[in-house]
Protein backbone atom coordinates (compact mmCIF):
# COMPACT_ATOMS: atom_id res chain seq x y z
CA UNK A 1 157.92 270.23 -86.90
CA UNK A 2 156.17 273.19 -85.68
CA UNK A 3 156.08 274.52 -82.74
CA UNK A 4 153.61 274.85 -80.16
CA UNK A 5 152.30 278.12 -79.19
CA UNK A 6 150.01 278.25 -75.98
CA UNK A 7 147.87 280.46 -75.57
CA UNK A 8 144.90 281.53 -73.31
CA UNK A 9 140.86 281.55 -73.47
CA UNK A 10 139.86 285.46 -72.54
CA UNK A 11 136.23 287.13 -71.89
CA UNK A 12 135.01 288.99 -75.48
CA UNK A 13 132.07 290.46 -74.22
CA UNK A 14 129.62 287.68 -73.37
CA UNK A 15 131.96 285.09 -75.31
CA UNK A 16 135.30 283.88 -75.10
CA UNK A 17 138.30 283.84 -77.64
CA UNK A 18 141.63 283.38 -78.01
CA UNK A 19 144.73 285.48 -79.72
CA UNK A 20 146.01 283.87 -81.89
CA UNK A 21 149.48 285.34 -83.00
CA UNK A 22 150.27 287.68 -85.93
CA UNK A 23 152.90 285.16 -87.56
CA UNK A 24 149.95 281.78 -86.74
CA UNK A 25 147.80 284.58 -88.68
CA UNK A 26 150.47 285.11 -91.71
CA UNK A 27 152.10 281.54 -91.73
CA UNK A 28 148.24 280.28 -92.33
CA UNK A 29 146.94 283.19 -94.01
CA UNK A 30 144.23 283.88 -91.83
CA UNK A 31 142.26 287.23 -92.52
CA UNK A 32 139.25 288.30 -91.68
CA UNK A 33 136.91 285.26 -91.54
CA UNK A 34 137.31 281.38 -90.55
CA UNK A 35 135.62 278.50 -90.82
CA UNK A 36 135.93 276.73 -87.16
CA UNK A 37 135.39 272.67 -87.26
CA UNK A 38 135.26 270.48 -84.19
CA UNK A 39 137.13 266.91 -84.82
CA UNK A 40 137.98 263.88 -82.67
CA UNK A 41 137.61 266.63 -79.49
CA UNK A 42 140.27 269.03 -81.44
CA UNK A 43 139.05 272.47 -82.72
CA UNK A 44 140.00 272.83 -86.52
CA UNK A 45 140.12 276.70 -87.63
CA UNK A 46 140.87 277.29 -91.72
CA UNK A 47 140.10 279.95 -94.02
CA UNK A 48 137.01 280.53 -95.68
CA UNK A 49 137.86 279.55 -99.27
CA UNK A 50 135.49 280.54 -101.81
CA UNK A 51 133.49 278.36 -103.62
CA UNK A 52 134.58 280.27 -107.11
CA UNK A 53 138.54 280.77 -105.99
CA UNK A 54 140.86 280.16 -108.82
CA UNK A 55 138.06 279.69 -111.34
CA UNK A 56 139.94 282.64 -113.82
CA UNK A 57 142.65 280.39 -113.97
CA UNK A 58 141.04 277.16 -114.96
CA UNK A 59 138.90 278.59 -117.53
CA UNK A 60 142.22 280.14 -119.42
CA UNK A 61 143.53 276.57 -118.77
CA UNK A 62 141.02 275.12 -120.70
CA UNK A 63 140.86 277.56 -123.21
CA UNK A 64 144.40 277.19 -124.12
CA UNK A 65 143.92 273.60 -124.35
CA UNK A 66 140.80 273.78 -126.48
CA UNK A 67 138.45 272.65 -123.76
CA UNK A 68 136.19 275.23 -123.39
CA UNK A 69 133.13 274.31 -125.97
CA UNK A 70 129.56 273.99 -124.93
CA UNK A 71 128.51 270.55 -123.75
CA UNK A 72 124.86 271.08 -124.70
CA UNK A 73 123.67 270.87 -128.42
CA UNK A 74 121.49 272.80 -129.59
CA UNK A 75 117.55 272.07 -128.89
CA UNK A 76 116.30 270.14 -131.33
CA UNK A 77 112.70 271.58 -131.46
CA UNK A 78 111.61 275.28 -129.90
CA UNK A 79 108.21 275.79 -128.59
CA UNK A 80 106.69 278.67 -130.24
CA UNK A 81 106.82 280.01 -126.69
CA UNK A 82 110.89 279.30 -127.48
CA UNK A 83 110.95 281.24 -130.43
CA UNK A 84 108.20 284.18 -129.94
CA UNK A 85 108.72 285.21 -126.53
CA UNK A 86 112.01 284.27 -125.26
CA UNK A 87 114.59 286.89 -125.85
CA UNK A 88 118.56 285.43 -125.83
């Protein structure tokens, strides 16, 4: 079980904050922006993930497995518009 750290509510300006320690900070690996969630009356802070993390590694997962083909087919009629103007 961990354990609890207390900690106080200071003045930041015309806001208020909290330290949070430097091993919280490593042991969750906090950096420089958090996502901050209130729920059931308890303040949730995380990391801001991004929506792309780890991407690089599941692509080279699926190419080594052969998953990485193109789901669409190809059209089955251009425009003239398609073929004329439109430069892949």
């Amino acid at each position: 079980m961990n354990p609890v750290v207390k900690t106080r509510i200071i003045k930041i300006g015309n806001s208020q904050g909290i330290r949070i320690p430097k091993l919280l900070l490593e042991q969750l690996q906090l950096s420089d922006e958090v996502e901050l969630e209130v729920q059931q009356n308890q303040l949730i802070i995380r990391p801001v993930r991004s929506v792309r993390q780890r991407w690089d590694e599941e692509f080279q997962k699926m190419a080594e497995h052969g998953d990485d083909h193109l789901l669409d087919q190809e059209p089955t009629s251009l425009t003239s518009w398609d073929s004329d103007e439109w430069e892949w």
